[in-house]
C-alpha atoms as a PDB file:
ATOM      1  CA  UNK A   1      94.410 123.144 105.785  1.00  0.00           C
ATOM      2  CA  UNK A   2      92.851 119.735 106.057  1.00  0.00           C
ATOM      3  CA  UNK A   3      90.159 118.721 104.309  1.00  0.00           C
ATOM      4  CA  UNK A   4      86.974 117.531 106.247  1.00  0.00           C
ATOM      5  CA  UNK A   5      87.689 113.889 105.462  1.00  0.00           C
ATOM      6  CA  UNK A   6      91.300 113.857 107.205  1.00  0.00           C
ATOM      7  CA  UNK A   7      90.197 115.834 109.985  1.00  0.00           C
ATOM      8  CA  UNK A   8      86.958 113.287 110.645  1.00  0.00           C
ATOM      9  CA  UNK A   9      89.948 110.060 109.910  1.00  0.00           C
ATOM     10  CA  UNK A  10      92.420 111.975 112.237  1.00  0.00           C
ATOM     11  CA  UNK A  11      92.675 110.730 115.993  1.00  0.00           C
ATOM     12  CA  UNK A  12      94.845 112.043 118.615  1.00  0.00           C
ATOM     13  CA  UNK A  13      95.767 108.578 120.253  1.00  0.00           C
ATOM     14  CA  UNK A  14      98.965 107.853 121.600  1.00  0.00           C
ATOM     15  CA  UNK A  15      99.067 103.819 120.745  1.00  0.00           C
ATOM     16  CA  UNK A  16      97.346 103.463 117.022  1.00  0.00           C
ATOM     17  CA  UNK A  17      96.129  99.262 117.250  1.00  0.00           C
ATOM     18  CA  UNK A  18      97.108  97.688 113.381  1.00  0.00           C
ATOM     19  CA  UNK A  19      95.593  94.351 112.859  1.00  0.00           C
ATOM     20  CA  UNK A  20      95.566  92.589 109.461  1.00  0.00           C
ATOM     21  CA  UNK A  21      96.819  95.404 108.344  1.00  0.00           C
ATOM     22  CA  UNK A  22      93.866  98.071 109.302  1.00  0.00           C
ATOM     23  CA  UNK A  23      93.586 100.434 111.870  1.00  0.00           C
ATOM     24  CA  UNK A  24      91.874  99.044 114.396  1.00  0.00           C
ATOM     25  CA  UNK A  25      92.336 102.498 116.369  1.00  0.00           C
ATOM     26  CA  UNK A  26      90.692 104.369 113.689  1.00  0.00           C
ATOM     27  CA  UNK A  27      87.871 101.913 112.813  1.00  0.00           C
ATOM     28  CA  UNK A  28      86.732 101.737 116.409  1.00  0.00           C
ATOM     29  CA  UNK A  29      87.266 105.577 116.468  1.00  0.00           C
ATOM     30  CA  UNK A  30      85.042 105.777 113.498  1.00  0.00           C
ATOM     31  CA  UNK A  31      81.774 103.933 114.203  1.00  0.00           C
ATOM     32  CA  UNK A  32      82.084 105.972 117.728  1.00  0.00           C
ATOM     33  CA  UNK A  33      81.700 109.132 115.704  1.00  0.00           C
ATOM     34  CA  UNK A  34      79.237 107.244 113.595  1.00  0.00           C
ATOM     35  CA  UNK A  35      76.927 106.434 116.432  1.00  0.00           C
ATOM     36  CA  UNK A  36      77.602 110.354 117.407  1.00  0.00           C
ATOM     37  CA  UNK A  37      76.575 112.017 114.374  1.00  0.00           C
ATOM     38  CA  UNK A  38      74.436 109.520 112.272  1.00  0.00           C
ATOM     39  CA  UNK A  39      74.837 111.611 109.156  1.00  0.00           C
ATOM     40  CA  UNK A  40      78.539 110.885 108.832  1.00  0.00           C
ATOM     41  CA  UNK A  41      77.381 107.881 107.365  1.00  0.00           C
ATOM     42  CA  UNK A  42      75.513 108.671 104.378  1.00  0.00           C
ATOM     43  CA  UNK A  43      77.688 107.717 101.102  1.00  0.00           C
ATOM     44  CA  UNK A  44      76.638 108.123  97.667  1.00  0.00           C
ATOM     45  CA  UNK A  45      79.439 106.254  95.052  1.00  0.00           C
ATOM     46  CA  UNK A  46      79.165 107.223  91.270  1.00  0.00           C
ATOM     47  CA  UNK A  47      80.081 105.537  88.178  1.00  0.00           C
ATOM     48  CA  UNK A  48      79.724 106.803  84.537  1.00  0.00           C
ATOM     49  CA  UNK A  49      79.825 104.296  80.949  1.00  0.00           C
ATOM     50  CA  UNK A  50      80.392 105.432  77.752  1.00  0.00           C
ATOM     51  CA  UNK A  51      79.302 102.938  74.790  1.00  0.00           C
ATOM     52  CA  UNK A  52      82.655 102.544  72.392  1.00  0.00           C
ATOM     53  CA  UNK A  53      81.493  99.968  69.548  1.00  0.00           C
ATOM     54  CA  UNK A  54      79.774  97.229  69.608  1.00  0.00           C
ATOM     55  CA  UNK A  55      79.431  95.381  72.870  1.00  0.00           C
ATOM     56  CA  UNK A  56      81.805  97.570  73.815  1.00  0.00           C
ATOM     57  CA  UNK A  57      81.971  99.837  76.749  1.00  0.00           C
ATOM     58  CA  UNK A  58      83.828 101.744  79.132  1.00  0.00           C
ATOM     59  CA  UNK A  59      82.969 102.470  82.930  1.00  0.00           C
ATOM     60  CA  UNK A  60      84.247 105.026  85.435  1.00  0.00           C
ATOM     61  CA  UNK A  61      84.599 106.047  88.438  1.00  0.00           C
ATOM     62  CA  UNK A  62      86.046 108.832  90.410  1.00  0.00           C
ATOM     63  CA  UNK A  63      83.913 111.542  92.681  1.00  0.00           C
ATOM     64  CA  UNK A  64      82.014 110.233  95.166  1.00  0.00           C
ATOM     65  CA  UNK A  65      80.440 112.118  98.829  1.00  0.00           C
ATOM     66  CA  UNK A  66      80.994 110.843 102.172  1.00  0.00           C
ATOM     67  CA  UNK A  67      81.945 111.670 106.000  1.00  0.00           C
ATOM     68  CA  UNK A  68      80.004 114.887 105.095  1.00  0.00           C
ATOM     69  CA  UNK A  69      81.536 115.750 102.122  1.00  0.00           C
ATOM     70  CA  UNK A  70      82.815 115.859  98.408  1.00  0.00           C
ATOM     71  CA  UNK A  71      85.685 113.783  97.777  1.00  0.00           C
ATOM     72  CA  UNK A  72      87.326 114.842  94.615  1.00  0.00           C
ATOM     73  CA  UNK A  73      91.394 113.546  95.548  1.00  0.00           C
ATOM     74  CA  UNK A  74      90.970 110.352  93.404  1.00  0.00           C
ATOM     75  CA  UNK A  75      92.205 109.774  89.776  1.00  0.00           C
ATOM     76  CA  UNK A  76      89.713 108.690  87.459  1.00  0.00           C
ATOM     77  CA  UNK A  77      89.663 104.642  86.996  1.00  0.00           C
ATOM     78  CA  UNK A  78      88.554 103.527  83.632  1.00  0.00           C
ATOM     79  CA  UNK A  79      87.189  99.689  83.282  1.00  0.00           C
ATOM     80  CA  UNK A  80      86.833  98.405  79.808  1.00  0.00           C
ATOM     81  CA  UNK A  81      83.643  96.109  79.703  1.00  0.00           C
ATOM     82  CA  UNK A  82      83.182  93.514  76.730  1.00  0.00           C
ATOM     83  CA  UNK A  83      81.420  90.386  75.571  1.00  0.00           C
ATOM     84  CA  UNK A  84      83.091  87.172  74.516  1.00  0.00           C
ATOM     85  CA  UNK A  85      83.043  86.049  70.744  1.00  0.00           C
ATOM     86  CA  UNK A  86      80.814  83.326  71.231  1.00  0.00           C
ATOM     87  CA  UNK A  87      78.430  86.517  72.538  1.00  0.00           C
ATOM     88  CA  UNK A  88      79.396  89.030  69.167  1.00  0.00           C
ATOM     89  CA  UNK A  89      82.205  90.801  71.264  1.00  0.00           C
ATOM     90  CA  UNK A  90      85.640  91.346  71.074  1.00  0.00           C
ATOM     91  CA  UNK A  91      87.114  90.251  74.627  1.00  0.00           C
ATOM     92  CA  UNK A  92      88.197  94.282  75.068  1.00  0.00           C
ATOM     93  CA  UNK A  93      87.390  93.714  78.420  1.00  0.00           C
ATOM     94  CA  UNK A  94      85.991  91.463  81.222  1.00  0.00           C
ATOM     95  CA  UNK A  95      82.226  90.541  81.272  1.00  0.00           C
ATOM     96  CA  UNK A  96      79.931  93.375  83.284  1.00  0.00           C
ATOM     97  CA  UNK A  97      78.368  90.322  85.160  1.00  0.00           C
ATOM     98  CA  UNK A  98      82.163  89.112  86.195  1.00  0.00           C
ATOM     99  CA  UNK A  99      82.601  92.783  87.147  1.00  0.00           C
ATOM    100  CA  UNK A 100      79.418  92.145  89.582  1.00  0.00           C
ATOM    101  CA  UNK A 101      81.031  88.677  90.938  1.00  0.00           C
ATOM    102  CA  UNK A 102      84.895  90.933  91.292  1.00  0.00           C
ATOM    103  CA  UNK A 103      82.663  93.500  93.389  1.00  0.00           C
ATOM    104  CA  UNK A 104      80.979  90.725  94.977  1.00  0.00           C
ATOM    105  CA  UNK A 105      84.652  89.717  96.291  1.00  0.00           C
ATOM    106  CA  UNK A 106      85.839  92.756  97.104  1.00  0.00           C
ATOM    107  CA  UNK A 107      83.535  93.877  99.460  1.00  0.00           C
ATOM    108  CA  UNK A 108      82.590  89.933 100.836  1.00  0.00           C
ATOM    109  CA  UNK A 109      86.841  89.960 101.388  1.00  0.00           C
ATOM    110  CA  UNK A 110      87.082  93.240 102.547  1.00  0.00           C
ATOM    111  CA  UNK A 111      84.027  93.294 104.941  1.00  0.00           C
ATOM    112  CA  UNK A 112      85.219  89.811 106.559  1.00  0.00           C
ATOM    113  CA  UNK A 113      88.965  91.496 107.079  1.00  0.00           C
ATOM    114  CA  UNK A 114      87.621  94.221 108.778  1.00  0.00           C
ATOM    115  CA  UNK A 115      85.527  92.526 111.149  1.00  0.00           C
ATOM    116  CA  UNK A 116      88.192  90.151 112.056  1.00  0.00           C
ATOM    117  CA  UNK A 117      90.719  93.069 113.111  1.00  0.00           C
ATOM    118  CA  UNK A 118      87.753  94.139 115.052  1.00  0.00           C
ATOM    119  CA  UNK A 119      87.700  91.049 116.986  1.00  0.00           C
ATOM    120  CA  UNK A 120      91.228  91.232 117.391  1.00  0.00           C
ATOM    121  CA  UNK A 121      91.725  87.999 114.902  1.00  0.00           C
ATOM    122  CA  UNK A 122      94.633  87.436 113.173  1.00  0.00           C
ATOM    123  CA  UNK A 123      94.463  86.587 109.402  1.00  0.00           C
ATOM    124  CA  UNK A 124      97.528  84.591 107.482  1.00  0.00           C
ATOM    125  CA  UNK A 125      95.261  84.042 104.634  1.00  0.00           C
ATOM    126  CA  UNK A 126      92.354  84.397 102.622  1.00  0.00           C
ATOM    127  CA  UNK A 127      90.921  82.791  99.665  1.00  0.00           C
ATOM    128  CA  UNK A 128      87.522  82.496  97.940  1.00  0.00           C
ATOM    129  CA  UNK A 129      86.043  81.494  94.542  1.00  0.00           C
ATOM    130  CA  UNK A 130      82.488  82.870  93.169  1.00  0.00           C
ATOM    131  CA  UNK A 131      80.448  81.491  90.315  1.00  0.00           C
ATOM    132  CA  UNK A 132      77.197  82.229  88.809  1.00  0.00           C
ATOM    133  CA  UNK A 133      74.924  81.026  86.598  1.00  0.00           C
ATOM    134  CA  UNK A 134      72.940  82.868  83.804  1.00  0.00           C
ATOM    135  CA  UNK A 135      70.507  81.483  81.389  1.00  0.00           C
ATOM    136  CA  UNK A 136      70.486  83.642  77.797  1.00  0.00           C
ATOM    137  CA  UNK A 137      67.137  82.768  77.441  1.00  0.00           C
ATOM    138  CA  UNK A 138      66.117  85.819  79.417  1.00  0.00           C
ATOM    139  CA  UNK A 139      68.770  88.124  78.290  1.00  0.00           C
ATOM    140  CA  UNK A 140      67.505  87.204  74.440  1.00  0.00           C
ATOM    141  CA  UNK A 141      64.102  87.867  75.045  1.00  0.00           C
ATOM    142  CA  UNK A 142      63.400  83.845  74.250  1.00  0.00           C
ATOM    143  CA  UNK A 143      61.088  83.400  77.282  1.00  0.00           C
ATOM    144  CA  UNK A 144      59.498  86.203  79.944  1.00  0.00           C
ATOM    145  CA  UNK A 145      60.021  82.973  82.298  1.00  0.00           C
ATOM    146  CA  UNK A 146      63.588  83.277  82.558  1.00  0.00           C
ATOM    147  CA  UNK A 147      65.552  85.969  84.347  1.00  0.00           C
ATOM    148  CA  UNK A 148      67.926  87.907  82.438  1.00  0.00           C
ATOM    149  CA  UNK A 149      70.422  87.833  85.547  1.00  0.00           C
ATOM    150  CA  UNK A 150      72.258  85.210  87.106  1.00  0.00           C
ATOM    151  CA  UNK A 151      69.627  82.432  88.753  1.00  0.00           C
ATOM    152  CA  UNK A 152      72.556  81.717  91.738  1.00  0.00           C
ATOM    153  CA  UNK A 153      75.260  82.665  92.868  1.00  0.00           C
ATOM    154  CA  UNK A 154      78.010  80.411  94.870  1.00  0.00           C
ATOM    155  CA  UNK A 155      80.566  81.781  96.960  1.00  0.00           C
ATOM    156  CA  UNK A 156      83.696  79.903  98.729  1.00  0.00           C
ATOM    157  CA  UNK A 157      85.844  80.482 101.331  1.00  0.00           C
ATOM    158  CA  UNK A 158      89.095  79.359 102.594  1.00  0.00           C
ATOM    159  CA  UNK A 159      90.350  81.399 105.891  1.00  0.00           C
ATOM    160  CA  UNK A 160      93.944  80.985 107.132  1.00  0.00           C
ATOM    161  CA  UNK A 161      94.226  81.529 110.353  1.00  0.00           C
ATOM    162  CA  UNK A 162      94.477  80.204 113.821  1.00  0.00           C
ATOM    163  CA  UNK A 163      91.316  80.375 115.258  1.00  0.00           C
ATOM    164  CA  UNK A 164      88.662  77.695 115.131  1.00  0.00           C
ATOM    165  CA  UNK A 165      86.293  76.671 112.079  1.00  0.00           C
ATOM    166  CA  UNK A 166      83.325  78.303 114.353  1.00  0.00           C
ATOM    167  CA  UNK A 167      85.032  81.394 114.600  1.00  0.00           C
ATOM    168  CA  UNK A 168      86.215  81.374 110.843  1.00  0.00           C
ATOM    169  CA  UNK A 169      82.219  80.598 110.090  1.00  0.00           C
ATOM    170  CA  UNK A 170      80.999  83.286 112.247  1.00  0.00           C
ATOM    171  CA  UNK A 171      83.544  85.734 110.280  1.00  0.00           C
ATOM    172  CA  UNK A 172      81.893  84.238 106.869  1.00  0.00           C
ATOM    173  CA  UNK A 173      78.451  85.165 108.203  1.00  0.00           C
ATOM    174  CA  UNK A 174      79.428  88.645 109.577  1.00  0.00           C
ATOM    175  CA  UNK A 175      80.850  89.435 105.934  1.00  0.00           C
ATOM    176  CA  UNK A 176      77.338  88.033 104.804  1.00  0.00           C
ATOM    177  CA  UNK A 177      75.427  90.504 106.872  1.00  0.00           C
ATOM    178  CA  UNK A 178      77.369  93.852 106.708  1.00  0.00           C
ATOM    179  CA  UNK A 179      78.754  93.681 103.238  1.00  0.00           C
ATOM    180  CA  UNK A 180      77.080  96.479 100.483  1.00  0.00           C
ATOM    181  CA  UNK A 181      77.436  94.297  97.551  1.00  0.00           C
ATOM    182  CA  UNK A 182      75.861  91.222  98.800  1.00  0.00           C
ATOM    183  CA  UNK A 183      72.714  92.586 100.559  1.00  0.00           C
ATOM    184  CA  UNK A 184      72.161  94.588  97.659  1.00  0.00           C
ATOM    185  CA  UNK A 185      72.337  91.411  95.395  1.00  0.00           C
ATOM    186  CA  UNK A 186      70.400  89.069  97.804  1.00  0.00           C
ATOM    187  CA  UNK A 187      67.888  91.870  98.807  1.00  0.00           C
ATOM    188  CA  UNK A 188      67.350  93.485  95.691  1.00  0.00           C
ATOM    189  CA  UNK A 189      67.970  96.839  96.444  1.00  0.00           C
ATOM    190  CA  UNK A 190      65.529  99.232  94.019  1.00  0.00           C
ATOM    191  CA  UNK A 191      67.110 100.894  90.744  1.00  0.00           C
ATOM    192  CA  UNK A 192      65.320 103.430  89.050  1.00  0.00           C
ATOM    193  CA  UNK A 193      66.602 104.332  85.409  1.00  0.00           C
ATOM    194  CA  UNK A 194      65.386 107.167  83.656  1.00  0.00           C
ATOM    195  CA  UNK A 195      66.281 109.067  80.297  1.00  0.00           C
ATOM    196  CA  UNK A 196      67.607 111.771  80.028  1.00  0.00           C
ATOM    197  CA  UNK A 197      66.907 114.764  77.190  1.00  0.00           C
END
């Protein structure tokens, strides 16, 4: 029996339309049933972090609900999380704030891929860099005038593709607009934290 997830991903279409590698088929089958039944959109991702030694730590992910319901079929992913020496850690893993920029990526990447399959635009290639800059001042404690995050962010593209450098821009602001990672960096989305007994 299939699970609620392949049966709301499951079209009966003769002709399935691949472009850049995604189903265009499915993806404009998807936001039609999305714009049917509203709650088919509501997601909720988790992650869990267990503290190992020093600036040590270890993040996972797994579960998380969507399409109206539980999905449970993935593996757990464990991502080791570390400070450099020069910041009294061992290098056991990458940097939680490069962890933000690699998310960053991801779904800036991902987001512009998707809408160019949408548009029916073919992709050879693409490339981008990110950097951002953090001040230790804040993170220390040294001065309540500095923010403990990063002060900016820069972000770089490089599309491959046939089409012109309008059309390549456009793609770079649509991946601006829809992606989950960077409006809830540039808007800052509210995080409540909370102790638990």
């Amino acid at each position: 029996m299939k699970s609620k997830v392949e049966v709301f991903l499951t079209f009966i279409m003769t002709d399935e339309l691949f472009i850049n590698g995604i189903n265009v088929t499915q993806l404009t089958g998807t936001m039609d049933q999305i714009r049917e039944r509203p709650e088919i959109a509501k997601f909720s991702f988790r992650a869990t972090n267990t503290w190992v030694e020093g600036t040590h730590c270890q993040g996972i992910v797994q579960h998380f609900y969507g399409a109206l319901t539980e999905d449970t079929g993935r593996s757990p992913r464990t991502y080791d999380m570390d400070e450099p020496p020069v910041l009294m850690g061992h290098n056991n893993g990458p940097h939680p704030v490069e962890f933000l920029l690699v998310a960053l990526s991801g779904c800036l990447t991902t987001t512009l891929a998707a809408y160019a399959s949408a548009k029916g635009l073919n992709l050879k290639g693409v490339q981008s860099w990110y950097e951002g800059d953090i001040d230790l001042r804040g993170f220390f404690g040294i001065s309540d005038e500095v923010r403990a995050g990063f002060q900016r962010i820069r972000v770089g593209f490089k599309i491959d593709a046939d089409i012109s450098d309008e059309q390549k821009q456009e793609l770079v602001l649509l991946a601006q607009q829809h992606s989950p990672v960077f409006n809830t960096i540039s808007r800052l989305s509210p995080v409540s934290v909370h102790l638990e007994r």
